[in-house]
Protein backbone atom coordinates (compact mmCIF):
# COMPACT_ATOMS: atom_id res chain seq x y z
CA UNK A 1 -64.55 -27.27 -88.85
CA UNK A 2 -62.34 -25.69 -86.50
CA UNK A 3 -63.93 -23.95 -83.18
CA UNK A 4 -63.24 -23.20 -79.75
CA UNK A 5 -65.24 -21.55 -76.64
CA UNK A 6 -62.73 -20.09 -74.08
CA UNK A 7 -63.35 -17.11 -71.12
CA UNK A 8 -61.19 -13.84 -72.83
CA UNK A 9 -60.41 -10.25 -72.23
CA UNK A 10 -61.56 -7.75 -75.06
CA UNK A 11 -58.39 -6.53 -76.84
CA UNK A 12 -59.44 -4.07 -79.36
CA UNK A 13 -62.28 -3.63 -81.76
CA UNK A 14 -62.43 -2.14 -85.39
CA UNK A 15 -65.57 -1.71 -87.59
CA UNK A 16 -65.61 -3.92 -90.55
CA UNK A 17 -67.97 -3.76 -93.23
CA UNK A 18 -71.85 -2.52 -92.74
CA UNK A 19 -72.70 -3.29 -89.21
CA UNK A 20 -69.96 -5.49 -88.74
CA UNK A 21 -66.37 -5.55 -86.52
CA UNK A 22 -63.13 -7.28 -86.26
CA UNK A 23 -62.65 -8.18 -82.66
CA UNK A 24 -59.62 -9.28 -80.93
CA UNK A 25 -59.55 -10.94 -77.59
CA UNK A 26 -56.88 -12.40 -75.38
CA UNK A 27 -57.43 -16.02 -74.37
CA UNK A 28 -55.35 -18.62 -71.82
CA UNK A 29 -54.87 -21.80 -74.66
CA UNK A 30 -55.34 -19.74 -78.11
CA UNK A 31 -53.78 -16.44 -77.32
CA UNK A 32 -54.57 -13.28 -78.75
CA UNK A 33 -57.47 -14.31 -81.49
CA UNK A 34 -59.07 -12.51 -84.10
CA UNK A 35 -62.90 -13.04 -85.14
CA UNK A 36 -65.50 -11.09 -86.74
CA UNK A 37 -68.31 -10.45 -85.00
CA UNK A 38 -71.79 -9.60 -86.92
CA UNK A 39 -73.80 -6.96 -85.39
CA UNK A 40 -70.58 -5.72 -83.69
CA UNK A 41 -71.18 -1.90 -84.31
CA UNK A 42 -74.76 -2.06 -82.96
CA UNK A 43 -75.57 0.15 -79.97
CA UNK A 44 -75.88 -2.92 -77.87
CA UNK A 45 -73.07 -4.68 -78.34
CA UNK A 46 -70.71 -1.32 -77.78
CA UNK A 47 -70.65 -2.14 -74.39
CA UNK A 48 -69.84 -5.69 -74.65
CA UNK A 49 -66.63 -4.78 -76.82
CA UNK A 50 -64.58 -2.12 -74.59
CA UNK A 51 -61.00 -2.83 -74.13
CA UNK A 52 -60.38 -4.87 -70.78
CA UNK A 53 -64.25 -6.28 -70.34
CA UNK A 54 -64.02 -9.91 -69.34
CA UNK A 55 -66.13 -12.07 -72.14
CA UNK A 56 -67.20 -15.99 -73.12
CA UNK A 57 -66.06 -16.43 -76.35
CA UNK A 58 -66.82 -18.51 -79.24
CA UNK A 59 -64.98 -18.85 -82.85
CA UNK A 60 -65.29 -21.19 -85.47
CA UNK A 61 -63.97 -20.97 -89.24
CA UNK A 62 -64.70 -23.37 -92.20
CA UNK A 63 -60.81 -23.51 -92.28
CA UNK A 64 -57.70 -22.72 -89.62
CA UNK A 65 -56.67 -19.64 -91.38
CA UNK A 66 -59.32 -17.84 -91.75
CA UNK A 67 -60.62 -14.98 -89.81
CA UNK A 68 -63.68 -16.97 -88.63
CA UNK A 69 -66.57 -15.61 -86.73
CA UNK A 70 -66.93 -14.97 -83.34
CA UNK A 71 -69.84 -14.78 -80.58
CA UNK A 72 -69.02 -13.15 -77.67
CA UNK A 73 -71.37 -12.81 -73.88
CA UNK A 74 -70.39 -10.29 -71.64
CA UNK A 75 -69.16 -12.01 -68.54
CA UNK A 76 -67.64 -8.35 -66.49
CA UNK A 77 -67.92 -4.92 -67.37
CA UNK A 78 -64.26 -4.27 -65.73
CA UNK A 79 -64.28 -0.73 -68.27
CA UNK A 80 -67.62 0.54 -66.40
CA UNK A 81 -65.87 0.28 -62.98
CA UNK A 82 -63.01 2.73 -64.05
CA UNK A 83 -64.83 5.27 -65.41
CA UNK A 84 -64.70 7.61 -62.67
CA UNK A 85 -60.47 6.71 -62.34
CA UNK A 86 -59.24 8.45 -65.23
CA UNK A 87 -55.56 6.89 -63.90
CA UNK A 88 -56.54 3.48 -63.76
CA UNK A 89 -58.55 3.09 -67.21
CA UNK A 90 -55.73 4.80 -68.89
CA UNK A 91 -53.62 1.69 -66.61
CA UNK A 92 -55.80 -1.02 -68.64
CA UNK A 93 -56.36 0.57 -71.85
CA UNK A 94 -52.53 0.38 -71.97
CA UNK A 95 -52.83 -3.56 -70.74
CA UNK A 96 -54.69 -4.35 -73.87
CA UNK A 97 -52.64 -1.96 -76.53
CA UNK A 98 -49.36 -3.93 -75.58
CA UNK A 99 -50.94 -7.25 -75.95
CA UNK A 100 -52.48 -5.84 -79.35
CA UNK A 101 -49.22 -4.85 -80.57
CA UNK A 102 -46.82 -7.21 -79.34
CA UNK A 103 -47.89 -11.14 -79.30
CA UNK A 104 -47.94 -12.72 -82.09
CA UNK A 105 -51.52 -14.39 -83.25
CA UNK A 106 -52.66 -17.81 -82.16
CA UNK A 107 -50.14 -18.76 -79.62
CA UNK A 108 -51.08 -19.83 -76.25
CA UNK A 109 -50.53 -17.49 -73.56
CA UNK A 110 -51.95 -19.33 -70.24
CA UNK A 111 -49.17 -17.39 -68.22
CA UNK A 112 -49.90 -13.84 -69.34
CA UNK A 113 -53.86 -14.56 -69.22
CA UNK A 114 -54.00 -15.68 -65.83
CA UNK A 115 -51.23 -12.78 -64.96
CA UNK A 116 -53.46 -9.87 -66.65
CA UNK A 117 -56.80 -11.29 -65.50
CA UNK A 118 -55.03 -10.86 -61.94
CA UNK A 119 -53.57 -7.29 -62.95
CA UNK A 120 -57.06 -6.14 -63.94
CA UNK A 121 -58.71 -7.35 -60.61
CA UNK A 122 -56.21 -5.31 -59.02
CA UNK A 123 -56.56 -2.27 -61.06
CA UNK A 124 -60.18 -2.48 -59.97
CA UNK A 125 -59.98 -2.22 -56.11
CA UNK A 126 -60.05 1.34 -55.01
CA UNK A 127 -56.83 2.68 -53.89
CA UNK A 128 -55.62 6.43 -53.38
CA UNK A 129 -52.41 5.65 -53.45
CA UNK A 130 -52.20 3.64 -56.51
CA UNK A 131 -50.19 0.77 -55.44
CA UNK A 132 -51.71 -1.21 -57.99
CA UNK A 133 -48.96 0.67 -60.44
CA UNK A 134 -46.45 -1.84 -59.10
CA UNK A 135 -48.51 -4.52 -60.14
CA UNK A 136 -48.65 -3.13 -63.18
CA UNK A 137 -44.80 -2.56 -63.69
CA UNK A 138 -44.24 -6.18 -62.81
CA UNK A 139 -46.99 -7.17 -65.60
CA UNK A 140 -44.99 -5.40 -68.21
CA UNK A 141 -41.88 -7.14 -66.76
CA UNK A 142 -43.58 -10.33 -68.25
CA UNK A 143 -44.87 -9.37 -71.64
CA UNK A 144 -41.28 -8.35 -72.39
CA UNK A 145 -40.77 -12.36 -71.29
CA UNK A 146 -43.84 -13.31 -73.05
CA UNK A 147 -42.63 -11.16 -76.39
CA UNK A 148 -39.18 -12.96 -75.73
CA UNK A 149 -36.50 -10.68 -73.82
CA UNK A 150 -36.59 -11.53 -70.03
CA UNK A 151 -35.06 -8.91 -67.54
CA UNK A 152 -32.43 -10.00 -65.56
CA UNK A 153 -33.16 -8.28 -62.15
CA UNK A 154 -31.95 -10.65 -59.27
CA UNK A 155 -28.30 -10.75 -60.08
CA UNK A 156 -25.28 -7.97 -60.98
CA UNK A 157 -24.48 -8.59 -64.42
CA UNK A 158 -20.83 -7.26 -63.65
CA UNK A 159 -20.10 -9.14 -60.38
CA UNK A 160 -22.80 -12.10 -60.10
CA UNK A 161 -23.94 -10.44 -56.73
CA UNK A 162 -27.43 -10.06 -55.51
CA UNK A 163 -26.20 -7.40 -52.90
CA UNK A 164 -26.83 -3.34 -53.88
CA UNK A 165 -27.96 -3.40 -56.94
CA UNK A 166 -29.09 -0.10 -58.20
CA UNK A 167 -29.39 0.03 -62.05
CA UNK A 168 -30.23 -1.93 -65.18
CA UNK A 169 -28.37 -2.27 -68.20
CA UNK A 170 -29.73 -0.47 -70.86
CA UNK A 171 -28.47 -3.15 -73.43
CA UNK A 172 -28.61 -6.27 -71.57
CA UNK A 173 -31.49 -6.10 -69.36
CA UNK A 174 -29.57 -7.02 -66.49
CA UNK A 175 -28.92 -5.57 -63.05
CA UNK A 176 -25.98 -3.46 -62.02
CA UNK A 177 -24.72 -3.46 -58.23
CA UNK A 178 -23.91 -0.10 -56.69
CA UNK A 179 -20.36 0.65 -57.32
CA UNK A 180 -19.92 -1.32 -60.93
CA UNK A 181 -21.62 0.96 -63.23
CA UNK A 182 -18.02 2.66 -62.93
CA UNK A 183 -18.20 6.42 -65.80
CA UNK A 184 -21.44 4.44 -67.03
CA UNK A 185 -23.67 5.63 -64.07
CA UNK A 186 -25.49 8.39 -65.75
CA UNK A 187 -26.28 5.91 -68.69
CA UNK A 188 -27.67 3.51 -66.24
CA UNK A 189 -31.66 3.02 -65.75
CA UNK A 190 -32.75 3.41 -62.31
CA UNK A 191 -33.95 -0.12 -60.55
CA UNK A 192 -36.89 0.47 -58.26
CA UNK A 193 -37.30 -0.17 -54.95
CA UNK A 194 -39.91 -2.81 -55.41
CA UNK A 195 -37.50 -4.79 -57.64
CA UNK A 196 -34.67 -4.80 -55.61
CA UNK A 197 -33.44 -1.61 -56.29
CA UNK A 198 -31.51 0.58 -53.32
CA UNK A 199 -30.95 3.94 -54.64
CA UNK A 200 -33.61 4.46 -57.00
CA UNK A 201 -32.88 8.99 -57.68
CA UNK A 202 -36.97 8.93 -58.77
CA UNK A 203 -40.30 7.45 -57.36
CA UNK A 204 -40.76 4.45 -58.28
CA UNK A 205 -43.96 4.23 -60.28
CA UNK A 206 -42.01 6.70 -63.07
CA UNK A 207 -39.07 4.41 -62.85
CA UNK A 208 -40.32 1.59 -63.33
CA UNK A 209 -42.67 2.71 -66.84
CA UNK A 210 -39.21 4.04 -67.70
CA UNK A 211 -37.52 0.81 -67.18
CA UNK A 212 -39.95 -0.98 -69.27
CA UNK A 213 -40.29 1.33 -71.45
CA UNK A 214 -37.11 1.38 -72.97
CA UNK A 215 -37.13 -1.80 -73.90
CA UNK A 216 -40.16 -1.88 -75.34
CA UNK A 217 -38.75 0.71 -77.37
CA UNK A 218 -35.65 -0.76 -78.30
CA UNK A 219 -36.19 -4.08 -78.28
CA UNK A 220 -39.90 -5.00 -78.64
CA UNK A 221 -41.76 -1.83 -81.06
CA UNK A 222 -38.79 -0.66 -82.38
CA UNK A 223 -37.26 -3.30 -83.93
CA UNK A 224 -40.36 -3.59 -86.37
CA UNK A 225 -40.14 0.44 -86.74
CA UNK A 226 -43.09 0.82 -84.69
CA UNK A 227 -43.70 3.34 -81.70
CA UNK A 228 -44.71 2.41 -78.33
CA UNK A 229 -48.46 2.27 -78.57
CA UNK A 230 -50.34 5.58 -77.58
CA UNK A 231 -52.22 4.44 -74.70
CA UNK A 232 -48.99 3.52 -73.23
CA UNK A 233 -47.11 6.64 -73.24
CA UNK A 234 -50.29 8.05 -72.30
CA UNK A 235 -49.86 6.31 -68.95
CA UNK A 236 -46.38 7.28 -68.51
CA UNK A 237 -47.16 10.70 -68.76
CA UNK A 238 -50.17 10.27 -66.35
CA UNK A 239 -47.69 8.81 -63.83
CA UNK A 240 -44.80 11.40 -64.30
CA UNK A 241 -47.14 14.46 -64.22
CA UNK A 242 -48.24 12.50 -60.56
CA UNK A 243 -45.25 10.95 -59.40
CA UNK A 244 -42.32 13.27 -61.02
CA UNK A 245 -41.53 15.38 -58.86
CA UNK A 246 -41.91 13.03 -55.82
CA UNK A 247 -38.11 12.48 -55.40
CA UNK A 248 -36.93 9.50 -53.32
C-alpha cells in the first residue's frame, strides 16, 4: 500500500462529496499531491485548510494512482498572520494559485518547497515598505524554472556582456544591454533594479510582476489556453495601484 508522511503547504481546497474535500498540498520529495480528506468541510478543519498554512501530512492509497486519502495536523497558521495585510495575503494566495496551476502532479519539488517555505516566512515579517515583493519576484523567477523556461538575466543575449543591461527579451527570456535593443526598445520589458537592471522607466515591484508575468502568459498558462490565475493578477493590480505611479 503506498503512503507517505511529509511537512506541506496547503495549496487549495474543494468540497467533495457530503462532508468531504479534495485537498492539495505542496510537498519537498512528492510535489504538489492530491488527497481527500474526510471531514474536510467541517467547521474545524476550515482553518486547518487555508491556502499557505504550513501542515504534517499523511496519504496513503490502496494503489499509486489513486486519489488516496489524506490526514493533515496543522503545524502554522501563516493565513491568520496576514489577515490584517490585505497586500501580503493577496502576495501568498497568489504563491499557492501558481503552484496549483502550473506543476505538474507527483513530481518532486525540494527546490521550490524549501524556496516558498522561505518566501512565506518573509511575507510574514512586518514591513511598510514591502520589500518582501522582491522576494517574491525572484520566487516567480523560479517556478518559471521549475515549470521549465529559465530566464536568462546575467548576460546580454545580443553581445554576451554582463555590463548595462536594461531589458529582457520578450521571446527569449534573456537580457538586453543598454544600447542593443536598437528600433526594438519600446518592445523591450523593463529589467529591474534588483536583477541587474540600470534604467528600469517604472518601480520596480510593477516591473518585475510584469516581467514575470508575461511569460507566464505566453509561455506557461497560455500555451494550454489558460489565463493567468486570478489571485495573481489580483496582486499585480494591488502593486500597480501602489507602486504605478512611483516613477524611477
Amino acid at each position: 500500500m503506498p503512503e507517505w508522511q511529509s511537512d506541506a503547504l496547503v495549496l487549495s481546497t474543494r468540497p467533495h462529496g457530503e462532508g468531504s474535500a479534495v485537498v492539495t498540498v505542496l510537498t519537498a520529495d512528492n510535489g504538489r499531491h492530491a488527497g481527500l480528506v474526510r471531514g474536510g468541510s467541517s467547521s474545524r478543519m476550515r482553518g486547518i485548510l487555508q491556502p499557505g498554512n504550513r501542515v504534517q501530512a499523511s496519504w496513503r492509497a490502496r494503489l499509486p494512482e489513486q486519489l488516496g486519502q489524506m490526514q493533515l495536523e496543522l503545524v502554522q497558521s501563516v493565513s491568520a498572520l496576514l489577515l490584517d495585510d490585505p497586500l501580503r495575503l493577496a502576495g501568498m494566495a497568489s504563491v499557492c494559485a501558481l503552484i496549483e496551476g502550473s506543476l505538474p502532479e507527483r513530481e518532486p519539488q525540494p527546490s521550490l518547497y524549501g524556496g516558498t517555505n522561505a518566501l512565506f516566512d518573509l511575507i510574514c515579517i512586518d514591513d511598510a515598505e514591502n520589500r518582501w515583493l522582491e522576494g517574491y519576484i525572484r520566487w516567480e523567477l523560479g517556478l518559471l524554472e521549475a515549470a521549465g523556461f529559465r530566464l536568462d538575466l546575467e548576460r546580454c543575449v545580443a553581445s554576451g556582456s554582463r555590463d548595462r543591461l536594461a531589458y529582457v527579451s520578450p521571446r527569449s527570456g534573456g537580457a538586453v544591454a543598454e544600447g542593443h535593443a536598437g528600433e526594438y526598445a519600446n518592445r523591450m520589458l523593463a529589467l529591474p533594479r534588483f536583477l541587474g537592471g540600470i534604467a528600469c522607466n517604472m518601480h520596480d515591484y510593477p516591473a518585475g510582476l510584469s516581467l514575470t508575468g508575461h511569460f507566464f502568459e505566453r509561455r506557461l498558462f497560455g500555451s494550454h489556453n489558460q489565463d493567468i490565475p486570478l489571485p495573481r493578477r489580483r496582486l499585480a493590480d494591488m502593486v500597480e495601484g501602489m507602486y504605478g505611479d512611483a516613477g524611477k
